[in-house]
Protein backbone atom coordinates (compact mmCIF):
# COMPACT_ATOMS: atom_id res chain seq x y z
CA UNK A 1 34.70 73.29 87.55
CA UNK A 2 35.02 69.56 86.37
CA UNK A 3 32.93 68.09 89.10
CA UNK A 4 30.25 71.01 88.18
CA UNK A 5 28.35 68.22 85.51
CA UNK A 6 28.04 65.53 88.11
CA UNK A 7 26.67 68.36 90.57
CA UNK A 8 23.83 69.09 87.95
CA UNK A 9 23.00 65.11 87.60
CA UNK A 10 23.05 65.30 91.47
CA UNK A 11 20.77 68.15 91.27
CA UNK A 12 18.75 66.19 89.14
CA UNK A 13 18.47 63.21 91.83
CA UNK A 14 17.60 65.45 94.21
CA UNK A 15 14.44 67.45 92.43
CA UNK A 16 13.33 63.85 91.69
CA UNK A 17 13.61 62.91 95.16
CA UNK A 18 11.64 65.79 96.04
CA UNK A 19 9.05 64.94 93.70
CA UNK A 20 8.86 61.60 94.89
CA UNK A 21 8.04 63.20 98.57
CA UNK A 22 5.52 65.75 97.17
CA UNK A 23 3.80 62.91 95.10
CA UNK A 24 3.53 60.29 97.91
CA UNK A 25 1.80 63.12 100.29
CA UNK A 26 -0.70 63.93 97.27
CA UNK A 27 -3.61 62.42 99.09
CA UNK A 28 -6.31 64.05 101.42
CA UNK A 29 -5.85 63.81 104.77
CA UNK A 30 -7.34 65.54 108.19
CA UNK A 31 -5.05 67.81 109.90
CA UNK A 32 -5.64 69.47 113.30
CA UNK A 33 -6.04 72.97 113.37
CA UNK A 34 -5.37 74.97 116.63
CA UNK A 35 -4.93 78.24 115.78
CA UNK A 36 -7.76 80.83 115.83
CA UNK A 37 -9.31 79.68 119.33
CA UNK A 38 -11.02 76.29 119.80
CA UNK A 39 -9.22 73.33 117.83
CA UNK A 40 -11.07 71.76 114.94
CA UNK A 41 -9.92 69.56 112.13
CA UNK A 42 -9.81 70.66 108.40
CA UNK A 43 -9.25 68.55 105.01
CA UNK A 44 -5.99 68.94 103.59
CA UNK A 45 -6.43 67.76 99.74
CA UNK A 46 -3.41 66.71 97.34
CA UNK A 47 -3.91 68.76 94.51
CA UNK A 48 -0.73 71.24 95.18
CA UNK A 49 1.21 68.37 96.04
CA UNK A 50 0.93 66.78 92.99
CA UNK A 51 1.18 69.96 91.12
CA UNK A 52 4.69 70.44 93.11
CA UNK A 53 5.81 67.01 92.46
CA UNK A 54 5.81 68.40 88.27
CA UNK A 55 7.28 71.23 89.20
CA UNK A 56 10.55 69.40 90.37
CA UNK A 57 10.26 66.99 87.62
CA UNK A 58 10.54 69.87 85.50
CA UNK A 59 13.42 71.03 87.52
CA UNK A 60 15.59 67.76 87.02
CA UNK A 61 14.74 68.23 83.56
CA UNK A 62 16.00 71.29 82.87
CA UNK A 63 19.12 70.42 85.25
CA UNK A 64 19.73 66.78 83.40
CA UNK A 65 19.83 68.84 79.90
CA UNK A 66 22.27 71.33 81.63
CA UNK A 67 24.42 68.54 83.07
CA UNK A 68 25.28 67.21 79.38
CA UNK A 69 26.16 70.94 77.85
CA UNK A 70 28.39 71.58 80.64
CA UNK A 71 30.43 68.51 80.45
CA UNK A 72 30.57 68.88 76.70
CA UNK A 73 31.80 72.82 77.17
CA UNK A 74 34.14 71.80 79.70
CA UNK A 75 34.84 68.54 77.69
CA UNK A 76 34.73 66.80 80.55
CA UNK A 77 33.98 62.58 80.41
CA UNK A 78 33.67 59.87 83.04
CA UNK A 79 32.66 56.42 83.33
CA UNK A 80 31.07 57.52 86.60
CA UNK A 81 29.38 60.65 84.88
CA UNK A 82 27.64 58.52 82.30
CA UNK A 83 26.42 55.97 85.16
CA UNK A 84 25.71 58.38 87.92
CA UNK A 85 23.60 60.28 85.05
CA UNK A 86 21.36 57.09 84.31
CA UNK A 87 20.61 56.60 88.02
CA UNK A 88 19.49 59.75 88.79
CA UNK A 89 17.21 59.73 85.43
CA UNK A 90 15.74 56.16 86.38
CA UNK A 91 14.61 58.29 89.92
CA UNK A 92 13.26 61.77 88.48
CA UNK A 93 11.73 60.06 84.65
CA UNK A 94 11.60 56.55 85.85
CA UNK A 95 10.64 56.25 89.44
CA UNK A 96 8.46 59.44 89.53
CA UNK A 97 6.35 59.54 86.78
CA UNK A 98 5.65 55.69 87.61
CA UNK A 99 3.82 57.11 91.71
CA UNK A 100 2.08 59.84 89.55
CA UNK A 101 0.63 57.07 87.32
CA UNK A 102 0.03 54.90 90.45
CA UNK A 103 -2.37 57.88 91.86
CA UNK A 104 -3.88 58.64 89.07
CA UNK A 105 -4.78 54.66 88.53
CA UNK A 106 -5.83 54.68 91.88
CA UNK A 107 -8.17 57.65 91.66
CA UNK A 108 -9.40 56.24 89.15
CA UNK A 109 -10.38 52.64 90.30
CA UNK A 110 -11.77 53.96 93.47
CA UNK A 111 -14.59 56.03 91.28
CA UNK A 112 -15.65 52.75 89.87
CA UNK A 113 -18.43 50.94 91.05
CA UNK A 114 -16.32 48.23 93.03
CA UNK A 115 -14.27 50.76 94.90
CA UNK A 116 -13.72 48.86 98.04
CA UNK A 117 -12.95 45.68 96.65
CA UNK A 118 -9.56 47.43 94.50
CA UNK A 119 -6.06 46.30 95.00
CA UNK A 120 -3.00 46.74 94.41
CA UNK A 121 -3.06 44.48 91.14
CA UNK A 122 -4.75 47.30 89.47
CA UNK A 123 -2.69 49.81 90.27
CA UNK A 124 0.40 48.08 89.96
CA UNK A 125 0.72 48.22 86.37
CA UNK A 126 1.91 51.93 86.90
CA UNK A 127 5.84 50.76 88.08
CA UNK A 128 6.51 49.47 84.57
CA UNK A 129 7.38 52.64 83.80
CA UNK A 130 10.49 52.58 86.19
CA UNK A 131 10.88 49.21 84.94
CA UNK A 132 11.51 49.84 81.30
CA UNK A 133 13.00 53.03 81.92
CA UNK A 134 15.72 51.44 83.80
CA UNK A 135 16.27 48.81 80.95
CA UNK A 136 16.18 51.19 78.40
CA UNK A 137 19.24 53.27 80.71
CA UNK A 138 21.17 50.12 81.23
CA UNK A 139 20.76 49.59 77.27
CA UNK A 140 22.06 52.85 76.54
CA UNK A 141 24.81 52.76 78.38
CA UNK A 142 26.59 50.10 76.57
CA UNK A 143 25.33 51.23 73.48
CA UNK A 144 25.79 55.10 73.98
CA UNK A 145 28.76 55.56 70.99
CA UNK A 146 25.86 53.96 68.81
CA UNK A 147 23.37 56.71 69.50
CA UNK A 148 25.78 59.59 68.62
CA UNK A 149 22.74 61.77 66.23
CA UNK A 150 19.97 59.91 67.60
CA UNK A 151 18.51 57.33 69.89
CA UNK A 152 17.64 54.12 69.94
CA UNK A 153 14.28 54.24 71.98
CA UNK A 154 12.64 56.71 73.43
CA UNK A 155 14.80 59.17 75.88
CA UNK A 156 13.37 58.57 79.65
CA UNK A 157 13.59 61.93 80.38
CA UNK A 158 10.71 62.78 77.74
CA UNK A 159 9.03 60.29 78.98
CA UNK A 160 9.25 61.78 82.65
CA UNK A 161 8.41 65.09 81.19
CA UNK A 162 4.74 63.49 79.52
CA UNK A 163 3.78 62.13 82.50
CA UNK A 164 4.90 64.54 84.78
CA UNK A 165 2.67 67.04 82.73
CA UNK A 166 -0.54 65.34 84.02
CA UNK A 167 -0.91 66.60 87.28
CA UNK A 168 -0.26 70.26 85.31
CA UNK A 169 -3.16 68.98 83.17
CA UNK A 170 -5.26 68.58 86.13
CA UNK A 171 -4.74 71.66 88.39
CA UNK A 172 -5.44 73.68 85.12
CA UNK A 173 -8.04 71.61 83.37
CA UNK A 174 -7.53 73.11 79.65
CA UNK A 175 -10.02 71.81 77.82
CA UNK A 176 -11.97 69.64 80.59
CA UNK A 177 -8.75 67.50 79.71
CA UNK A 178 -8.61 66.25 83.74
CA UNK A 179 -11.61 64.22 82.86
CA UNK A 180 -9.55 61.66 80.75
CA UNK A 181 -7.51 60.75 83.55
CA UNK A 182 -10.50 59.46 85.84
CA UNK A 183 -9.98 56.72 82.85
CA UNK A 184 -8.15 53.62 83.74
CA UNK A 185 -7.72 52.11 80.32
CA UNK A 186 -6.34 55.03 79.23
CA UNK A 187 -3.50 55.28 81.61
CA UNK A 188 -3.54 51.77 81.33
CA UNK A 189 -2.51 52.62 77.07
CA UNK A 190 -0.28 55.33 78.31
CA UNK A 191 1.95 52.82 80.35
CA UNK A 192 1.99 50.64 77.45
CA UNK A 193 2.95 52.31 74.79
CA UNK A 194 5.25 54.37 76.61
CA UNK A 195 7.03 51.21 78.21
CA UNK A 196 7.10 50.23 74.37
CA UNK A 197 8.48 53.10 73.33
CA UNK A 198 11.75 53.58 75.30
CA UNK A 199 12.93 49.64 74.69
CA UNK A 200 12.13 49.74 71.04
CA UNK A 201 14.16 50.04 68.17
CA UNK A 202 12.59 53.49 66.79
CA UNK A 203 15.47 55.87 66.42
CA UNK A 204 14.17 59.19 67.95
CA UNK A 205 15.46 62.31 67.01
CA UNK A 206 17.52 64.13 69.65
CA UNK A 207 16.15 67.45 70.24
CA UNK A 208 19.39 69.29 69.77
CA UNK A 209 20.76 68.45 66.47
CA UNK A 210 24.25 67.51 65.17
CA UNK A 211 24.64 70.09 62.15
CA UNK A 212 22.14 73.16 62.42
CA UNK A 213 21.14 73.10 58.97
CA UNK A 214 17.77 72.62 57.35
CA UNK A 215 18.54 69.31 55.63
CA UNK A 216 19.09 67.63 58.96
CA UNK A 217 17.42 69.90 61.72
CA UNK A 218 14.22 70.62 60.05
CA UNK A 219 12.75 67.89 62.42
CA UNK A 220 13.76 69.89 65.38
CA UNK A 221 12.40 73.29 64.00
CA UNK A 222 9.35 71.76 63.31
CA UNK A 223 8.83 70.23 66.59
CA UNK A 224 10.06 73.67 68.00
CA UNK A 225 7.36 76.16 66.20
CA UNK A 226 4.29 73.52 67.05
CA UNK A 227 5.18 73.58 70.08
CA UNK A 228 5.20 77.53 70.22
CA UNK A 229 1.97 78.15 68.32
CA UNK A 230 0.39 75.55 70.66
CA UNK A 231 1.32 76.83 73.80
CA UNK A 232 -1.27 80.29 73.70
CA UNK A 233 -4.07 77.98 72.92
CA UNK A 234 -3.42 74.57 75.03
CA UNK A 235 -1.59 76.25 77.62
CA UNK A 236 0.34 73.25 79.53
CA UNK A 237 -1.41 70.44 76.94
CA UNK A 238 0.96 71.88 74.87
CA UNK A 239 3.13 69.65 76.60
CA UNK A 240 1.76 66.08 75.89
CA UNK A 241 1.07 67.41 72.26
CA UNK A 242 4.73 68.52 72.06
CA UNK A 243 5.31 64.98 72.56
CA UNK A 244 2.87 63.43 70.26
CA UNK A 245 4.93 65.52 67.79
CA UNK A 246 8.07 64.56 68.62
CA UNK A 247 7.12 60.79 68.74
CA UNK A 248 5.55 61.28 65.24
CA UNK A 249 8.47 63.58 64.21
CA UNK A 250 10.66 60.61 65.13
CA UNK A 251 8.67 57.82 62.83
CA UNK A 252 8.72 60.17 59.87
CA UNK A 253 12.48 61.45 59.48
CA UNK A 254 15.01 58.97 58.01
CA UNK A 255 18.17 58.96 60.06
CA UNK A 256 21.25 59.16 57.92
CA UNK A 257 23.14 55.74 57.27
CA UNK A 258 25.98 57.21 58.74
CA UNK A 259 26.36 58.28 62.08
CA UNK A 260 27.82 61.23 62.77
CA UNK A 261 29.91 62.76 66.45
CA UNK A 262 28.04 65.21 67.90
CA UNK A 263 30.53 66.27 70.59
């Protein structure tokens, strides 16, 4: 049972691995079809691949938020836990989200009017994402007895989970939402301010709180019942405006003075 933790953080790696895979493939391609009689070549289009690729970043979410309760149920600390954690969360909220924001840029660029003279200058922009994500890891994990109530910067994984949403937004198309990401400047914002975000010096509120009483969790219960009256009427943009919330959430509430053990 005390290896079970670091087999959730590996199960983490390996959804964001897989997402990885599905996200690189998310591109149209010809593939030859010889079933059916004479053989004759079909488009293959990367829409389900990209909407796979947030499925498993969804998946190393949910594992990388089990892998902390079970260590803390088990009481069960490492040196290599905490490390081994951070590496697989640069890969499925750093490495991930960064392709899905490189294929979105580049769908976007190659609408414009210049489409054949793009490069990779425009697109690379997008890997800052990994880039900050894996400073604001490295960060945390010398300064992780610091963030005991909250953190300092934004969490990666939210960060993964906002981006990975997009490709959601776009197979579903609430709202004619997919639209906005045909817009460069605006992913171009979005990689910005989220590489801002995670290496600043906001303290964000963690989403499970250290005392469960209104005085100090009223962020989180607030954050909780927008989300839930959003989801019936944005259906998966309830995701990005879950974290709109949170990030405002965060800017609002006054962390106490005094830091307090959550474990």
């Amino acid at each position: 049972m005390k290896h079970l933790p670091n087999l959730l953080t590996l199960a983490n790696l390996f959804c964001g691995c897989i997402a990885i895979a599905y996200i690189l493939t998310a591109q149209p391609y010809l593939s030859l079809n010889v079933q059916g009689g004479l053989p004759s070549w079909q488009w293959i289009y990367g829409g389900e691949q990209m909407y796979m690729g947030s499925i498993f970043i969804g998946i190393a979410a949910i594992c990388d938020m089990l892998d902390g309760m079970v260590a803390r149920a088990l009481k069960v600390y490492s040196p290599i836990g905490k490390d081994l954690d951070s590496l697989a969360d640069v890969v499925s909220f750093g490495v991930a989200p960064s392709i899905i924001l490189f294929k979105l840029l580049w769908d976007a660029l190659m609408g414009g009017k210049n489409a054949f003279d793009v490069n990779m200058l425009g697109m690379a922009p997008a890997f800052l994402v990994a880039c900050f994500a894996a400073l604001r890891l490295a960060k945390y994990n010398i300064t992780a007895d610091k963030q005991k109530s909250y953190f300092i910067g934004m969490p990666v994984p939210a960060v993964g989970i906002f981006v990975g949403s997009f490709p959601l937004i776009m197979w579903y198309n609430p709202y004619h939402l997919a639209a906005y990401f045909q817009n460069k400047w605006l992913l171009y914002l979005i990689i910005g301010l989220v590489s801002w975000l995670m290496v600043s010096g906001v303290k964000f509120i963690k989403i499970i709180p250290s005392k469960w009483n209104i005085a100090t969790a009223w962020p989180q219960l607030l954050l909780l019942v927008f989300t839930a009256v959003a989801i019936p009427f944005l259906s998966v943009a309830a995701i990005p405006f879950a974290f709109i919330v949170y990030v405002l959430l965060s800017f609002i509430y006054k962390q106490p003075e005094t830091i307090e053990n959550d474990n």
